[in-house]
N, C-alpha and C. Protein backbone atom coordinates (compact mmCIF):
# COMPACT_ATOMS: atom_id res chain seq x y z
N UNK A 1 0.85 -1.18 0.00
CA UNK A 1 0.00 0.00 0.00
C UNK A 1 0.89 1.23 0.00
N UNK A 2 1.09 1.90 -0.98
CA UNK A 2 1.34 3.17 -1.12
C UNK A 2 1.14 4.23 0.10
N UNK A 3 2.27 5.18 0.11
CA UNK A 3 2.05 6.16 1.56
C UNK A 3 2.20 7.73 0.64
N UNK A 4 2.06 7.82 -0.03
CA UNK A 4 2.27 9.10 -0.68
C UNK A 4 0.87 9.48 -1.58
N UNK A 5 1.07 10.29 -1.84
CA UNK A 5 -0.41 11.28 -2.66
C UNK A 5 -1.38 10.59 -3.28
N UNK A 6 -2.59 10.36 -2.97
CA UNK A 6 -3.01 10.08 -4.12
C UNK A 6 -3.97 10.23 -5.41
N UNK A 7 -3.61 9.56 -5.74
CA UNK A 7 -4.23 9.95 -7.64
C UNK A 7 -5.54 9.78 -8.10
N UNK A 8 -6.59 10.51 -7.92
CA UNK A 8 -7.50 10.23 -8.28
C UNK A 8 -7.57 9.58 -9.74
N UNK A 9 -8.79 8.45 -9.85
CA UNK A 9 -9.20 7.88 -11.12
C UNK A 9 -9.39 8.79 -12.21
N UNK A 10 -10.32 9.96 -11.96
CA UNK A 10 -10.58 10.60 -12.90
C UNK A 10 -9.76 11.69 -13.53
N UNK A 11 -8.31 11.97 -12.72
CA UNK A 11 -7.20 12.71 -13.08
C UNK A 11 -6.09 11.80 -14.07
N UNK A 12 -6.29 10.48 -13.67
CA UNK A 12 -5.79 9.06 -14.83
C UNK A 12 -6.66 9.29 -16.35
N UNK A 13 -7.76 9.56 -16.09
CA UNK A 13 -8.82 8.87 -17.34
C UNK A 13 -9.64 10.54 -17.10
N UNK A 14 -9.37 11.43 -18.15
CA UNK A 14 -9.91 12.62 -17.71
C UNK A 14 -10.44 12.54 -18.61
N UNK A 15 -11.17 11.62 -19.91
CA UNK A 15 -12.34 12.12 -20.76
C UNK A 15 -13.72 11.70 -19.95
N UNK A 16 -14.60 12.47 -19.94
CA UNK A 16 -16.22 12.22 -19.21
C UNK A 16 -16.39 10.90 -19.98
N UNK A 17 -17.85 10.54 -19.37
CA UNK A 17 -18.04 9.54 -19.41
C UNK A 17 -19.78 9.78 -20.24
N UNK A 18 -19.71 9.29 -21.42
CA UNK A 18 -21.31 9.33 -21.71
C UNK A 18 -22.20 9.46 -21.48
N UNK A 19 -23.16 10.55 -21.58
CA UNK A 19 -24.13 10.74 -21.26
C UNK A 19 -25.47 10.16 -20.90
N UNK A 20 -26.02 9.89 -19.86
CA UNK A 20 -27.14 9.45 -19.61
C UNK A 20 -28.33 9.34 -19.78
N UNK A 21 -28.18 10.85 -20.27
CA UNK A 21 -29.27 11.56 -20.92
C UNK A 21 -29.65 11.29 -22.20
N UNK A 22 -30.85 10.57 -22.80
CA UNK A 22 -31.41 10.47 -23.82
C UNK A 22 -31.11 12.02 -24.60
N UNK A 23 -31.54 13.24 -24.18
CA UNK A 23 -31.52 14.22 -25.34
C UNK A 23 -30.52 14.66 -24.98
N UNK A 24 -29.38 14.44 -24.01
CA UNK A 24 -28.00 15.35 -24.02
C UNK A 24 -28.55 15.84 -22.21
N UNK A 25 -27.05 16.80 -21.78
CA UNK A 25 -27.38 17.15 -20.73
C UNK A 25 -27.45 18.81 -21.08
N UNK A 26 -27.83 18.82 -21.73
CA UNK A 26 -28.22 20.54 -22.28
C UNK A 26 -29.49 20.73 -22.11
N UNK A 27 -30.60 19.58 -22.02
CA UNK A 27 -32.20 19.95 -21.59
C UNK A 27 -31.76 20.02 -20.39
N UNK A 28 -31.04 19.48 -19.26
CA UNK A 28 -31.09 19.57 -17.95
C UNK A 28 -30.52 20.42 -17.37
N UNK A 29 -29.78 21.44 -18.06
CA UNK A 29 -28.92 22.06 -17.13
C UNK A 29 -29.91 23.47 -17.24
N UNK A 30 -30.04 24.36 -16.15
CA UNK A 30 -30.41 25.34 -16.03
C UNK A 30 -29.66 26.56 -16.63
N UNK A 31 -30.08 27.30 -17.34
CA UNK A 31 -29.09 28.58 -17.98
C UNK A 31 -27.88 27.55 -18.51
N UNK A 32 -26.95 29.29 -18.78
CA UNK A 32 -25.57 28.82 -19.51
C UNK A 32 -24.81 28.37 -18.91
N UNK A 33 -24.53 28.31 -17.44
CA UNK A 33 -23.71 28.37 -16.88
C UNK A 33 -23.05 26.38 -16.81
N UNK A 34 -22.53 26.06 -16.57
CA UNK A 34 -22.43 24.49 -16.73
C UNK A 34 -22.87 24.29 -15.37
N UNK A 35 -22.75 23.15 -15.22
CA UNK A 35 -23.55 22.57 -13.47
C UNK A 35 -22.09 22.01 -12.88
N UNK A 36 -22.24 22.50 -11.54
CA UNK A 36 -21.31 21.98 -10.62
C UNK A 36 -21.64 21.09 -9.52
N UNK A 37 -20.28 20.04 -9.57
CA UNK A 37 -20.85 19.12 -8.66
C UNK A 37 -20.71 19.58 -6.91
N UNK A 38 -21.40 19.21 -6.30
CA UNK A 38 -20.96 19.43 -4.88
C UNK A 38 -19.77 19.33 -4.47
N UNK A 39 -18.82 20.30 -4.15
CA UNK A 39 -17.55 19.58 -3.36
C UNK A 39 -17.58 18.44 -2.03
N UNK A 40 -19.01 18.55 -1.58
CA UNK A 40 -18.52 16.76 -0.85
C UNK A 40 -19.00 15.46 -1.48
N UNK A 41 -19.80 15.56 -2.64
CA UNK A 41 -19.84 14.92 -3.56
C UNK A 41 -18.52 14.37 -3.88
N UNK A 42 -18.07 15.33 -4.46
CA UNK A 42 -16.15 14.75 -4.95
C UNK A 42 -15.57 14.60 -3.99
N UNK A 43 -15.47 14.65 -2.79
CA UNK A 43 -15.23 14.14 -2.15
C UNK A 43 -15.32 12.55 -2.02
N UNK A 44 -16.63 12.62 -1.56
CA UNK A 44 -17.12 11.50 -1.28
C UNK A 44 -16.49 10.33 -2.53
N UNK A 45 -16.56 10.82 -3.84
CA UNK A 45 -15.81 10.10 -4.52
C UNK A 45 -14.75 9.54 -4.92
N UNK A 46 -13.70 10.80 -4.39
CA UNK A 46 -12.50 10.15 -4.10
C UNK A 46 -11.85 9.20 -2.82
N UNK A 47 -12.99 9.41 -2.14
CA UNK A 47 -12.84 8.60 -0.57
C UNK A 47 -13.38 7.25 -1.30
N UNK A 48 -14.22 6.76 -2.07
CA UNK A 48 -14.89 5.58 -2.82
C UNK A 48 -13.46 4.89 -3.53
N UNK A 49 -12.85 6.16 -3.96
CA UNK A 49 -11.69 5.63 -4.84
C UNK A 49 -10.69 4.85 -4.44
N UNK A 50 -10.22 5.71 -3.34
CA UNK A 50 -9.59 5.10 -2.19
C UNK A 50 -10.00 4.03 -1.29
N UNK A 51 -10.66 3.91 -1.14
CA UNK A 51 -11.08 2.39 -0.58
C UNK A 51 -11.33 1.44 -1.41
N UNK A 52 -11.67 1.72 -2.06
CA UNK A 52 -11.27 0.34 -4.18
C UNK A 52 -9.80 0.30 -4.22
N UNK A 53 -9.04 1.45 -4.22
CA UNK A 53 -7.46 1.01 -4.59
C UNK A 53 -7.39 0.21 -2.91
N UNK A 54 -7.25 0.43 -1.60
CA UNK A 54 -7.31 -0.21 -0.88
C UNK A 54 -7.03 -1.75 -0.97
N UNK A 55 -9.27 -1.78 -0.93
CA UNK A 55 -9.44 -3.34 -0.92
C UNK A 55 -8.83 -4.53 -1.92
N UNK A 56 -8.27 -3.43 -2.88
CA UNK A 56 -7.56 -4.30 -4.37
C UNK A 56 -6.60 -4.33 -4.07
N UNK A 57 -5.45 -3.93 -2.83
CA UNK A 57 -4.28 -4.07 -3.01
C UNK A 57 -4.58 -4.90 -1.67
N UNK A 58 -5.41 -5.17 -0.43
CA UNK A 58 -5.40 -5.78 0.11
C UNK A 58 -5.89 -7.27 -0.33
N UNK A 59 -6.50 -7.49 -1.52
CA UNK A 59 -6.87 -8.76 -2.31
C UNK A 59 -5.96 -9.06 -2.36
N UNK A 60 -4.85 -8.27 -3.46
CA UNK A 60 -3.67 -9.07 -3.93
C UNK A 60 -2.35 -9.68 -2.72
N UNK A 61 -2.41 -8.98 -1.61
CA UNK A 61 -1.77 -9.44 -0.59
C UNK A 61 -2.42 -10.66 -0.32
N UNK A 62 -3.78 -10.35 -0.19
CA UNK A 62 -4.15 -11.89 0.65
C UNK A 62 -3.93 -12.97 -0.58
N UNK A 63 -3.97 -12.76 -1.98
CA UNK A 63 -4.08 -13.69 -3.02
C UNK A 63 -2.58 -13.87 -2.91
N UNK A 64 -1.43 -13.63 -2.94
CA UNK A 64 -0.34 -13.54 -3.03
C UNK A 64 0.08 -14.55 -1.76
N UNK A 65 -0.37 -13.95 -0.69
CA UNK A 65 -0.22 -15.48 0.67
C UNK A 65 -0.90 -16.15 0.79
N UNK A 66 -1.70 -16.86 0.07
CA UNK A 66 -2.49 -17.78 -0.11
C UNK A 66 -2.65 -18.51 -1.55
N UNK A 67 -1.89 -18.09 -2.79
CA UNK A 67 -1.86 -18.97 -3.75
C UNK A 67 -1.69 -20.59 -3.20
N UNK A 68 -0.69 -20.51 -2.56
CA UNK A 68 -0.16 -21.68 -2.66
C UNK A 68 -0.43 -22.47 -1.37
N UNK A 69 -1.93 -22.09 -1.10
CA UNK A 69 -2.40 -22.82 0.27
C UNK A 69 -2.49 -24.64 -0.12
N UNK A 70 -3.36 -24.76 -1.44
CA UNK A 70 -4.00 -25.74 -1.47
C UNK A 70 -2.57 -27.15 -1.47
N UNK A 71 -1.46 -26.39 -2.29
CA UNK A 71 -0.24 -27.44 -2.21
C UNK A 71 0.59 -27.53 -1.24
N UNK A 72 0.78 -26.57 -0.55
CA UNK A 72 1.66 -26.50 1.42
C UNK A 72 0.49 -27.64 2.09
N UNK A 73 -1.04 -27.81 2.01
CA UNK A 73 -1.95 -28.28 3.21
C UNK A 73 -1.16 -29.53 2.55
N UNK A 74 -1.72 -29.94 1.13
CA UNK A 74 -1.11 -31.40 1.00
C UNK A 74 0.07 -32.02 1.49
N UNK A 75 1.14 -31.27 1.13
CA UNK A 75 2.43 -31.48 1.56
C UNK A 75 2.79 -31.62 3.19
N UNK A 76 2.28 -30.51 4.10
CA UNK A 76 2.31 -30.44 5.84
C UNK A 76 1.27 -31.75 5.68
N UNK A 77 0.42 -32.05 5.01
CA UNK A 77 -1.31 -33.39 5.60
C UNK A 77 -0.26 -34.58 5.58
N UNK A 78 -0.34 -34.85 7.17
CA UNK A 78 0.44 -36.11 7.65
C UNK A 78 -0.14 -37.23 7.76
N UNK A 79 0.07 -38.48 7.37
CA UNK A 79 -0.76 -40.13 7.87
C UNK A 79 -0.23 -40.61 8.66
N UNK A 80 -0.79 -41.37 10.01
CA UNK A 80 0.05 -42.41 10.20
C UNK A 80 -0.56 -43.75 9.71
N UNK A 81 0.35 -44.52 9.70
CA UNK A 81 0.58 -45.94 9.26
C UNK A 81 0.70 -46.85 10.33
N UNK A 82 0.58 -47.56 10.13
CA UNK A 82 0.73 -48.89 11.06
C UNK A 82 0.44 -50.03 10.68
N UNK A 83 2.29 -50.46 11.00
CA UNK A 83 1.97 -51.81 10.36
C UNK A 83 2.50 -52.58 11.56
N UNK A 84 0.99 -54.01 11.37
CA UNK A 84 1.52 -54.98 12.42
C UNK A 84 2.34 -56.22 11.60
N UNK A 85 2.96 -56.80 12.41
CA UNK A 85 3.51 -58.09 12.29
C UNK A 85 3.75 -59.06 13.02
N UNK A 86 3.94 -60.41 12.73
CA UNK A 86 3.78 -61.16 13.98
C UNK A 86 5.26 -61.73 14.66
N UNK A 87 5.00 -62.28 15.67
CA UNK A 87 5.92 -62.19 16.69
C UNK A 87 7.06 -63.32 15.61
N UNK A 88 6.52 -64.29 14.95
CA UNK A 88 7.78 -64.75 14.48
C UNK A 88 8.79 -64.02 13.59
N UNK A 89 8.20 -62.90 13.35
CA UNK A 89 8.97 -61.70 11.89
C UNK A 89 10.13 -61.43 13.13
N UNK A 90 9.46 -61.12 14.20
CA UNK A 90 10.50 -59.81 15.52
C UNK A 90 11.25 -60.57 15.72
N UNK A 91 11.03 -61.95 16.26
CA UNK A 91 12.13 -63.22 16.49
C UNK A 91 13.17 -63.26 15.16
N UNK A 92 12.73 -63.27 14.06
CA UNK A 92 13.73 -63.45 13.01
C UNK A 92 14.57 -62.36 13.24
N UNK A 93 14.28 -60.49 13.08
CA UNK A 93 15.12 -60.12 12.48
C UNK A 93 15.73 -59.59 14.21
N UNK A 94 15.02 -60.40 15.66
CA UNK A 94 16.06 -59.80 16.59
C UNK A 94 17.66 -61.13 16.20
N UNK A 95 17.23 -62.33 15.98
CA UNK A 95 18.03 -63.00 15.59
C UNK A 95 19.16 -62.56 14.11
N UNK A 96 18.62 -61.69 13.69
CA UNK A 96 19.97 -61.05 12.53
C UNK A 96 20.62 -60.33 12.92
N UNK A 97 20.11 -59.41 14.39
CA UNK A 97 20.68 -58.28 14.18
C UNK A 97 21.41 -58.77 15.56
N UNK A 98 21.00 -60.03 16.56
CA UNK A 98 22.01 -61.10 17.07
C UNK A 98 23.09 -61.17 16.26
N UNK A 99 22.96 -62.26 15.17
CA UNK A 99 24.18 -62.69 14.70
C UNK A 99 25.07 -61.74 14.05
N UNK A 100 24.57 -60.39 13.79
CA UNK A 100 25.05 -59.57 13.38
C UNK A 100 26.29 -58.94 14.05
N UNK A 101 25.36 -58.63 15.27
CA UNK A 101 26.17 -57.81 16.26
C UNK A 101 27.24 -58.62 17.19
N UNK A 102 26.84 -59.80 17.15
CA UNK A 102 27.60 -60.84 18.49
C UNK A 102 28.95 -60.80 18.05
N UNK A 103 29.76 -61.46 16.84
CA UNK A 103 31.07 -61.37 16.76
C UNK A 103 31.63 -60.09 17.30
N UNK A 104 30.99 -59.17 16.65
CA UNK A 104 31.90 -57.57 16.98
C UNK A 104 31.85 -57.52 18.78
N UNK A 105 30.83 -58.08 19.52
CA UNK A 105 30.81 -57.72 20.57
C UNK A 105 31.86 -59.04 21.46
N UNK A 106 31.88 -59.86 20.76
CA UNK A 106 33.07 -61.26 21.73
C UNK A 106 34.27 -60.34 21.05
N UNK A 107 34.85 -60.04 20.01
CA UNK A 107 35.88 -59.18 19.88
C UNK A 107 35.97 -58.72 20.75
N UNK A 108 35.47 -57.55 21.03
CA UNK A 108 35.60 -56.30 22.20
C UNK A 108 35.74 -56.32 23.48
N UNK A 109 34.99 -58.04 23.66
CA UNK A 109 35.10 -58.85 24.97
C UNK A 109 36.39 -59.10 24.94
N UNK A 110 36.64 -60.32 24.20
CA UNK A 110 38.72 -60.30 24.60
C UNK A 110 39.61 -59.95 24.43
N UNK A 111 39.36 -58.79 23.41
CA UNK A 111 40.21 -57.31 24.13
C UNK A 111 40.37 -57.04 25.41
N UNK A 112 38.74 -56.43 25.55
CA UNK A 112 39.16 -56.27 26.76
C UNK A 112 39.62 -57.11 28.15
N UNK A 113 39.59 -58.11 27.92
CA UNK A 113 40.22 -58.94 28.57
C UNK A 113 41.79 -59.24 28.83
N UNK A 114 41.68 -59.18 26.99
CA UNK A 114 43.33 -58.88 27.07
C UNK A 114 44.14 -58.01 27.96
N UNK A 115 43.56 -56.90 27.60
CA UNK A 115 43.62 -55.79 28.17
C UNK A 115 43.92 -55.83 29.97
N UNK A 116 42.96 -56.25 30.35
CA UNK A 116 42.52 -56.43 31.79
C UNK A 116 43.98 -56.87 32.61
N UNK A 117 44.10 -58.13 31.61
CA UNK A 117 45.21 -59.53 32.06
C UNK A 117 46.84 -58.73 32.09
N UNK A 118 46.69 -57.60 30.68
CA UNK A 118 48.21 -56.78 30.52
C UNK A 118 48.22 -55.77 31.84
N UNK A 119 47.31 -55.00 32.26
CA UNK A 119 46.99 -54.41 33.34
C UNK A 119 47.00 -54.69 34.63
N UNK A 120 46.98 -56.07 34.91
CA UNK A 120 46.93 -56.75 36.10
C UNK A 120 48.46 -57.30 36.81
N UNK A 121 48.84 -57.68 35.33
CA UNK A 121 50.36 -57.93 35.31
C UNK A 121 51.12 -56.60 35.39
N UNK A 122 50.96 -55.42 34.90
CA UNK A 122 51.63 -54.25 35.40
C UNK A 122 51.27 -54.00 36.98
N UNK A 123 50.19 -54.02 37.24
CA UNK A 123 50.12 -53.83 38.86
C UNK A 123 50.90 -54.41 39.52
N UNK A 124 50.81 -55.72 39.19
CA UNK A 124 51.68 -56.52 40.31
C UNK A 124 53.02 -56.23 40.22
N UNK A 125 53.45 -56.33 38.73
CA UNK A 125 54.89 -55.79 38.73
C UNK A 125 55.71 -54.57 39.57
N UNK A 126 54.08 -53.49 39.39
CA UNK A 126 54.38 -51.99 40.41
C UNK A 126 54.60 -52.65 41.68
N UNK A 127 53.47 -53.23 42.06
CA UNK A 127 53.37 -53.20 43.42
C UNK A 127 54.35 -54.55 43.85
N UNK A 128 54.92 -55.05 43.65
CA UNK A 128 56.65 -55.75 43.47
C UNK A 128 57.74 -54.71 43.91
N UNK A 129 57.35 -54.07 43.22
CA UNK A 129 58.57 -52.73 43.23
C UNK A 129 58.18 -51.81 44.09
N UNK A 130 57.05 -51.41 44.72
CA UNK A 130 56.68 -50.67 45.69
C UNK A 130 56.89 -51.18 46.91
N UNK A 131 56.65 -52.96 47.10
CA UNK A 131 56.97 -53.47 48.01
C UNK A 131 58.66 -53.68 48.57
N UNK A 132 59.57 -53.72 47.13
CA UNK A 132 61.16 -54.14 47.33
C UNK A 132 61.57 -52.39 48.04
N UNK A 133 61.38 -51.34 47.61
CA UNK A 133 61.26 -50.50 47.86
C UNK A 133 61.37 -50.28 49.55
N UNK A 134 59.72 -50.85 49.84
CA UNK A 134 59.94 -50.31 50.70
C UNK A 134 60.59 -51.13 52.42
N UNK A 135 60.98 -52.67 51.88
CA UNK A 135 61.56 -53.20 52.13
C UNK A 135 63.22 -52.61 52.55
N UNK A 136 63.73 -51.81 51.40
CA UNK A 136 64.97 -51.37 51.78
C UNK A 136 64.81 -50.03 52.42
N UNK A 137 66.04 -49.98 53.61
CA UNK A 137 65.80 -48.56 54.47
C UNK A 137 66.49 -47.29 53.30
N UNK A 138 66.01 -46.30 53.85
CA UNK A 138 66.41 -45.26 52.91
C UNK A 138 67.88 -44.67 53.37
N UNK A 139 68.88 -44.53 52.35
CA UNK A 139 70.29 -44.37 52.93
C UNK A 139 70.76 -42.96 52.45
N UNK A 140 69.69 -42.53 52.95
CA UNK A 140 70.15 -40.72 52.34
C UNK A 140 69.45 -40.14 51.28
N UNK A 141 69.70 -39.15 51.63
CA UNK A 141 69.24 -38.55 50.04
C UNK A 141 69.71 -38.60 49.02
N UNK A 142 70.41 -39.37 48.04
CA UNK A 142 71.04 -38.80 46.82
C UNK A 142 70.59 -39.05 45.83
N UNK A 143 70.85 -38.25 44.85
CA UNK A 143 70.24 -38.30 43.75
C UNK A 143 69.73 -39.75 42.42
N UNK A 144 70.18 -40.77 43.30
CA UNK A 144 69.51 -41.82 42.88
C UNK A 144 68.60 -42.53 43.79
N UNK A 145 68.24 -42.18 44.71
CA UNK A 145 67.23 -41.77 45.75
C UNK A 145 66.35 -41.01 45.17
N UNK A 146 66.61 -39.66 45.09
CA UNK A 146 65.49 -39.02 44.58
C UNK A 146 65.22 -38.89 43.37
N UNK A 147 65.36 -39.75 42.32
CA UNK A 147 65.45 -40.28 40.53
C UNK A 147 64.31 -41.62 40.85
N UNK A 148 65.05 -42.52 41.83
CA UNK A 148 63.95 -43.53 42.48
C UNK A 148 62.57 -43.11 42.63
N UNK A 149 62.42 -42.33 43.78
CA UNK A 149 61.13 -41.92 44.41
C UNK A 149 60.49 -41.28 43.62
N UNK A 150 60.89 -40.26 42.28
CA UNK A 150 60.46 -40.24 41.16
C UNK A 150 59.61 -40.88 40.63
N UNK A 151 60.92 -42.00 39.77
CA UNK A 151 59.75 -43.18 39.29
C UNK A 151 58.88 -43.58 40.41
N UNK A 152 59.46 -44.05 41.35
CA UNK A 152 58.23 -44.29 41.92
C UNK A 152 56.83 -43.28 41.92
N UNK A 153 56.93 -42.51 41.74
CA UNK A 153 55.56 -41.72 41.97
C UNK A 153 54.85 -41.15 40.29
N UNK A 154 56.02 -41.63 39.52
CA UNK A 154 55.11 -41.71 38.30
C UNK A 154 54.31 -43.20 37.85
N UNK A 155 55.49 -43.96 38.73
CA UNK A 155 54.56 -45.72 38.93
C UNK A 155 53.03 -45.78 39.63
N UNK A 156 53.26 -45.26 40.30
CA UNK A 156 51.65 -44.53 41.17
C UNK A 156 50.90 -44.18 40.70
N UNK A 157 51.34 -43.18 39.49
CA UNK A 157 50.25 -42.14 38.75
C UNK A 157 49.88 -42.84 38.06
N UNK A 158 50.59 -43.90 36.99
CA UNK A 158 50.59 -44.90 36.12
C UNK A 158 49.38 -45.61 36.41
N UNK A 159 49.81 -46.63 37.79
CA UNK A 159 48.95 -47.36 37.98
C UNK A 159 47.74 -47.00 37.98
N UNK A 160 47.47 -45.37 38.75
CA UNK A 160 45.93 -45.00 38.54
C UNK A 160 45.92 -44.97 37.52
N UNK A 161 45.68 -44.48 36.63
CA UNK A 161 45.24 -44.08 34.95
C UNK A 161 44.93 -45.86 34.41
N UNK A 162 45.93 -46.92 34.88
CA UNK A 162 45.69 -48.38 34.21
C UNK A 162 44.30 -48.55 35.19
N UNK A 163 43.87 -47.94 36.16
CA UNK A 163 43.33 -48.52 36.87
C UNK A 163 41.98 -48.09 36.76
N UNK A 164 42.35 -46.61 36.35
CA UNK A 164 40.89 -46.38 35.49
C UNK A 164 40.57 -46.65 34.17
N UNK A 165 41.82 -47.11 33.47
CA UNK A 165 41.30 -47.44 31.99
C UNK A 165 40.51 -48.70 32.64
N UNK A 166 40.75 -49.43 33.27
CA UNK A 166 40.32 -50.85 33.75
C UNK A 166 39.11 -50.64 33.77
N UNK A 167 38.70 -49.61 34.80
CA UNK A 167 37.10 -49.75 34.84
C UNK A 167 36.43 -49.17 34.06
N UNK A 168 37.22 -48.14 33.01
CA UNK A 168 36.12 -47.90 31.74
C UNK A 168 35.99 -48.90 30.79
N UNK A 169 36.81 -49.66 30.52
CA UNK A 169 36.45 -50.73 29.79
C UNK A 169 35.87 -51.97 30.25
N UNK A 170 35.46 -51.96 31.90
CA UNK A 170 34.39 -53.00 32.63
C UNK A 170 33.70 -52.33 32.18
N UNK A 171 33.25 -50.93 32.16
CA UNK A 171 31.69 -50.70 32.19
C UNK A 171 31.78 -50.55 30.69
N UNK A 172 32.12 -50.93 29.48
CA UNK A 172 32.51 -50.70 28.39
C UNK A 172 31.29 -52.09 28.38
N UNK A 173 32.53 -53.27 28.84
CA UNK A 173 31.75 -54.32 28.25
C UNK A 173 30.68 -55.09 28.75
N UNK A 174 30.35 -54.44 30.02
CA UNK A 174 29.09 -54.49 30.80
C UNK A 174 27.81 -53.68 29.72
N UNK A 175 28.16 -52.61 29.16
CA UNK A 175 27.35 -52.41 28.30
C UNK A 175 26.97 -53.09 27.06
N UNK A 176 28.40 -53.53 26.75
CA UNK A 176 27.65 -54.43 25.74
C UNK A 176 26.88 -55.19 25.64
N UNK A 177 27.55 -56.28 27.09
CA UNK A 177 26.64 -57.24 27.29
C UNK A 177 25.24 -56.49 27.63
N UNK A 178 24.96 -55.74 27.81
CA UNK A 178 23.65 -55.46 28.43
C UNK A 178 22.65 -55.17 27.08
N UNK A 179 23.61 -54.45 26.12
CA UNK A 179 22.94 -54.11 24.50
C UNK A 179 22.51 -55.68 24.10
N UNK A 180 23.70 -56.65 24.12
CA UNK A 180 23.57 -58.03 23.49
C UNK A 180 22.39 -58.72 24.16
N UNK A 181 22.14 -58.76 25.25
CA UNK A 181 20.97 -59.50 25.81
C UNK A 181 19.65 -58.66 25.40
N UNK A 182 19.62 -57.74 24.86
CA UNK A 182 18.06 -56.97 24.55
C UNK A 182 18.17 -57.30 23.25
């Protein structure tokens, strides 16, 4: 909608418009003078005008967001479906997606097992050496003393970190198993 001046129809299209009058409008008009219309007459007509350009530009808005109602409803118009089947179909394909999944998951099992067994054997080895350790008295400070107690305390740190890989990969394969049995 336009915000600036506007144009009357009859300043567009300024030839009159045919006469109504069977003998002309020369029997009707009084004297020479020509006949004038009311100024709220013209008024009133250009206020008519304006509400036609209006409602026509508010058509074409509404026609313009709404062309394309009838193919958006189809497209958004949702079904549901439902399909049944019987319990021997679910048995088959939980059994594929069994045999499917089971090798990859005994893999992962004795890994981690492997795993477990290499981890278990480093502990003990630490704690061998934590024990010879502390078996011998300490004969001073020197610098192979404190190179020792070193390693030792990166053997410590070690062991935690094996000790939590340990239990992320229990609850690793606790999950699996827990996926594999559903």
């Amino acid at each position: 909608m336009s915000q600036g001046p506007r144009v009357s129809r009859l300043s567009v299209r300024p030839r009159p418009r045919d006469s109504i009058f069977p003998g002309g409008a020369e029997l009707y008009r009084s004297g020479d003078a020509p006949a004038v219309c009311s100024p709220n007459l013209r008024e009133c007509v250009l206020a008519m005008e304006d509400c036609c350009e209006e409602a026509y530009e508010a058509q074409q808005l509404l026609r313009n967001g709404t062309f394309d109602l009838p193919r958006m409803a189809k497209i958004l118009d949702n079904e549901r479906v439902f399909l049944l089947i019987d319990e021997g179909t679910v048995r088959k394909y939980k059994a594929d997606i069994s045999d499917e999944i089971e090798p990859q998951i005994t893999e992962l099992i004795s890994r981690a097992e492997k795993g477990l067994k290499a981890l278990l054997k480093k502990e003990s080895a630490l704690q061998a050496k934590v024990e010879s350790a502390q078996s011998h008295p300490p004969t001073g400070t020197t610098a192979s003393t404190k190179l020792g107690n070193r390693r030792l305390q990166l053997l410590v740190k070690q062991r935690e970190r094996l000790e939590e890989e340990i239990r992320q990969i229990e609850s690793e394969v606790l999950s699996l198993e827990a996926k594999q049995k559903r």
